[in-house]
Protein backbone atom coordinates (compact mmCIF):
# COMPACT_ATOMS: atom_id res chain seq x y z
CA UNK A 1 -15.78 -13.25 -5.52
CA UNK A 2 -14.65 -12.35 -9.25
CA UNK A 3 -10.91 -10.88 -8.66
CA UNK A 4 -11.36 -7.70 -9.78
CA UNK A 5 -13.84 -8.28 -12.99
CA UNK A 6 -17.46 -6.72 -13.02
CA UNK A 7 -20.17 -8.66 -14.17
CA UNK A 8 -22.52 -7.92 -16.26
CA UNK A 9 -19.23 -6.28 -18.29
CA UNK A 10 -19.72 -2.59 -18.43
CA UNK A 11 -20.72 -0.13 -21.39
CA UNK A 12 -17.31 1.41 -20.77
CA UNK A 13 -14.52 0.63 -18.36
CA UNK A 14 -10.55 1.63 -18.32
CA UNK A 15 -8.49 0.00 -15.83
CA UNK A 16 -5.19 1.72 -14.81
CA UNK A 17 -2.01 0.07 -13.02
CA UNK A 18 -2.43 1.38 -9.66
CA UNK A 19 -3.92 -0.81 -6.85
CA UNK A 20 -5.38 0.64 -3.83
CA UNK A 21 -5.39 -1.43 -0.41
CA UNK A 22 -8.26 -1.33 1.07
CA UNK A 23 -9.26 -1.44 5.10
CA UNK A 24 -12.14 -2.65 6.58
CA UNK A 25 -11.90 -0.78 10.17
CA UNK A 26 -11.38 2.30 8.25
CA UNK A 27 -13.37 1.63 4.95
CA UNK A 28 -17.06 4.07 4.66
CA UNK A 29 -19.48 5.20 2.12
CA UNK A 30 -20.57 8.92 2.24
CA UNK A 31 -23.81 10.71 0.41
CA UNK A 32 -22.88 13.99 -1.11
CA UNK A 33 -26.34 14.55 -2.21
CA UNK A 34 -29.84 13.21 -2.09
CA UNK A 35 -30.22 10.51 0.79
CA UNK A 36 -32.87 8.08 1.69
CA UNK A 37 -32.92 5.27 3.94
CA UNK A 38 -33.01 2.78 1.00
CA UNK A 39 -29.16 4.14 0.51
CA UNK A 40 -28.15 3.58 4.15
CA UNK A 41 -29.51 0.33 4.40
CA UNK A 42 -27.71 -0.12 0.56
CA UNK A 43 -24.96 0.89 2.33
CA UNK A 44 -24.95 -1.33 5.49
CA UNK A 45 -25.50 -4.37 2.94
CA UNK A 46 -22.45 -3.71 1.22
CA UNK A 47 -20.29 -3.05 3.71
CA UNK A 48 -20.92 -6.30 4.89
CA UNK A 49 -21.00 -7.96 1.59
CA UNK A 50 -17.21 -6.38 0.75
CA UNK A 51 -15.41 -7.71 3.24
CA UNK A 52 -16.91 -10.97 4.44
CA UNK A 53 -13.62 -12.69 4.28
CA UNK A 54 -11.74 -10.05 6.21
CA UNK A 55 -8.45 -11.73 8.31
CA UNK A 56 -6.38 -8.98 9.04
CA UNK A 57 -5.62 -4.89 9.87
CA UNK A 58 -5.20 -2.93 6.66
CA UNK A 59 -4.01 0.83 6.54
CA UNK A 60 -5.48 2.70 4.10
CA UNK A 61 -8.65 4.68 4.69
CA UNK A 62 -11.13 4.79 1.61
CA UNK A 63 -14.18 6.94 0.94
CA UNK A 64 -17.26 6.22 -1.68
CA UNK A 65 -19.15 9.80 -1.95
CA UNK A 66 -22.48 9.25 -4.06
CA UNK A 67 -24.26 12.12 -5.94
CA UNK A 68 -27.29 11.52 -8.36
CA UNK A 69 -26.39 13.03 -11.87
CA UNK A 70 -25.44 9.93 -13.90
CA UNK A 71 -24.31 6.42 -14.03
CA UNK A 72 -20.32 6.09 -13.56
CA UNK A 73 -17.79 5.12 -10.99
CA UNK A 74 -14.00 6.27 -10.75
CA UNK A 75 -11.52 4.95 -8.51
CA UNK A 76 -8.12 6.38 -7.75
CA UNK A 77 -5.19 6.52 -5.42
CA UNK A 78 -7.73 8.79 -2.99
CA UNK A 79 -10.59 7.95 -3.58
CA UNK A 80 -13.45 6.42 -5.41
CA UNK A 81 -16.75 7.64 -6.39
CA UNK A 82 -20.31 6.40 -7.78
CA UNK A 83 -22.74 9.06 -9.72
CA UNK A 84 -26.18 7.58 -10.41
CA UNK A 85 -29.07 9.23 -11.54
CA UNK A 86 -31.50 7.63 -9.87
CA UNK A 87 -31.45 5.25 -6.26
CA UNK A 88 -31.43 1.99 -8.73
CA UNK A 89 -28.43 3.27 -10.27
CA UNK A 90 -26.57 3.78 -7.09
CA UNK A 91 -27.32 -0.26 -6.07
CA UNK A 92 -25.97 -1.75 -9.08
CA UNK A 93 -22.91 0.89 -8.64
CA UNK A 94 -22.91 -0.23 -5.54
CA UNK A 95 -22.96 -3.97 -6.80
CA UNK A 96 -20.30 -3.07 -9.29
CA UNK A 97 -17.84 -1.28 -6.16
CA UNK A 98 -18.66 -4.72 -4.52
CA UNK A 99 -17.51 -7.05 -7.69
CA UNK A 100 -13.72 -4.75 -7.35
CA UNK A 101 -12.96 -4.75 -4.25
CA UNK A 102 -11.64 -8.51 -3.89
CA UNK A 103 -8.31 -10.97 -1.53
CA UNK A 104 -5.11 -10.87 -3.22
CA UNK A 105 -4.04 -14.09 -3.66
CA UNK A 106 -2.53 -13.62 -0.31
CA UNK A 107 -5.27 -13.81 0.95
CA UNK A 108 -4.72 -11.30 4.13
CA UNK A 109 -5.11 -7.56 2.14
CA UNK A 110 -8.11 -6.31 0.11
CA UNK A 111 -7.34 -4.43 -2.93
CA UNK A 112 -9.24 -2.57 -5.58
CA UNK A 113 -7.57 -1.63 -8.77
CA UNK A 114 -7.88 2.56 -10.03
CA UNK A 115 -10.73 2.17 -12.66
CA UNK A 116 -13.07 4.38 -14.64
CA UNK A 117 -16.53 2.86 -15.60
CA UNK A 118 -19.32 4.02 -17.22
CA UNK A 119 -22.07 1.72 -17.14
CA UNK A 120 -26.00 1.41 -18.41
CA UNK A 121 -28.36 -1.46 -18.87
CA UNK A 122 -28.09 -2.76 -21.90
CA UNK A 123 -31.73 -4.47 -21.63
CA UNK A 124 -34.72 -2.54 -20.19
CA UNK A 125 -35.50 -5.89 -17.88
CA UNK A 126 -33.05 -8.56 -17.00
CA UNK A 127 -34.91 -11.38 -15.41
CA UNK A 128 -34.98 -14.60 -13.96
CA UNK A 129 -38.13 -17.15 -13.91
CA UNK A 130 -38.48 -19.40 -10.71
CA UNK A 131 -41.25 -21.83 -10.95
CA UNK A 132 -42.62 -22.87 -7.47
CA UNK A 133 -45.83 -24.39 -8.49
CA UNK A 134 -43.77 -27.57 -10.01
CA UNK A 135 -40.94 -27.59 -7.86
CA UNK A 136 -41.10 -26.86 -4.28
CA UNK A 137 -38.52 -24.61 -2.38
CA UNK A 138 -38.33 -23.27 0.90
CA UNK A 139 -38.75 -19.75 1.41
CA UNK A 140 -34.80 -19.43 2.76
CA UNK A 141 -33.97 -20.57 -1.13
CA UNK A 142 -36.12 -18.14 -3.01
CA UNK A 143 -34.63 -15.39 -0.62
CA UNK A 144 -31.35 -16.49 -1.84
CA UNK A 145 -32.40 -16.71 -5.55
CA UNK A 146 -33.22 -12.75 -5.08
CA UNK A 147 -30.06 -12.32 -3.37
CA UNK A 148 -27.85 -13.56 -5.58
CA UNK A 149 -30.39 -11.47 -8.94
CA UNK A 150 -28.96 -8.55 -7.13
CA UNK A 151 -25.93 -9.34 -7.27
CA UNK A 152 -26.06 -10.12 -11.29
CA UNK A 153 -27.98 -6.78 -11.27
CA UNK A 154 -31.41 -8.12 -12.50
CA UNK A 155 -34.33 -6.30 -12.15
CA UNK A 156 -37.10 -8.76 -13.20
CA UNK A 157 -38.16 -11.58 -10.71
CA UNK A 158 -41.17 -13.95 -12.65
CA UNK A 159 -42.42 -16.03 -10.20
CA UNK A 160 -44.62 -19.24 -11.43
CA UNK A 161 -46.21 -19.92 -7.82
CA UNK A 162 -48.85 -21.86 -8.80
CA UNK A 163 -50.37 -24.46 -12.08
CA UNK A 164 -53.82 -24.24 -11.88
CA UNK A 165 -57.17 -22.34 -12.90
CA UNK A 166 -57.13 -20.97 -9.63
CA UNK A 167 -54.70 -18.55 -7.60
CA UNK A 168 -54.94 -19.94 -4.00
CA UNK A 169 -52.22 -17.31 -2.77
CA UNK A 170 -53.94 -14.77 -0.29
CA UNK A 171 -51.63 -11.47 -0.22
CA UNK A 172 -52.39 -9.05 2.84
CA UNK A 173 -50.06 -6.51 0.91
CA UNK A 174 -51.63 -6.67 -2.03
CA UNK A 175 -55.07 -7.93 -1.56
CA UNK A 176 -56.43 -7.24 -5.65
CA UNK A 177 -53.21 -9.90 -6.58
């Protein structure tokens, strides 16, 4: 959980003084455009991912509306939205909402602070190498290894599966690999 801070830092982000409380029971996303199930199931993630240290009843109900025109996510008293131009842009906003919302030091309410962020990649591929031929790892660990990519908003997975002339992997997916 980062407190508040988004990670990778944004292009551009103003942060005003005004903290909204946020409530699970009551918390939602809603599409005001374009929809696809990759955005529900976006949606489902997060919810989960937001509050999985929830303890107590909150009173404040909060709305994320999504339309796809371009990259930027404002948060006030009322609301908050994300605009993304594309379904990629809408998961890292969505990663970004995610890195706000955080425990006060409480530890019993969930707060977000009234921001405006504008954000971009800064790289055209942000990715991580995970070599499997040398060092073995079970499958649960590379699922968490792309888990947590997401959550640093990579978009690049190299995977070194095997070290050797040959390529004994046999993909029913992709069967040319």
């Amino acid at each position: 959980m980062t407190n508040g801070q988004v990670w990778p830092k944004p292009v551009f982000q103003h942060n005003f003084d005004e903290y909204l409380t946020v409530e699970p029971e009551n918390f939602r996303f809603n599409v005001t455009g374009y929809s696809c199930d990759d955005l529900y199931d976006a949606f489902k993630r997060y919810n989960h991912i937001l509050f999985l240290k929830a303890r107590k009843t909150f009173k404040h109900d909060t709305h994320l509306s999504t339309n796809f025109t371009f990259d930027e996510i404002k948060i006030n008293n009322f609301y908050g939205y994300l605009l993304a131009s594309s379904i990629w842009g809408i998961l890292r906003g969505l990663e970004t909402f995610s890195q706000l919302v955080h425990l006060k030091t409480d530890g019993s309410t969930f707060v977000l602070q009234c921001t405006s962020i504008v954000d971009y990649p800064k790289f055209r591929h942000r990715g991580f190498l995970l070599d499997t031929s040398r060092h073995y790892l079970p499958v649960q660990t590379i699922i968490k290894t792309l888990d947590a990519m997401s959550y640093s908003k990579m978009n690049v997975f190299h995977w070194h599966m095997v070290d050797d002339n040959s390529f004994p992997f046999q993909s029913s997916v992709f069967p040319n690999l």
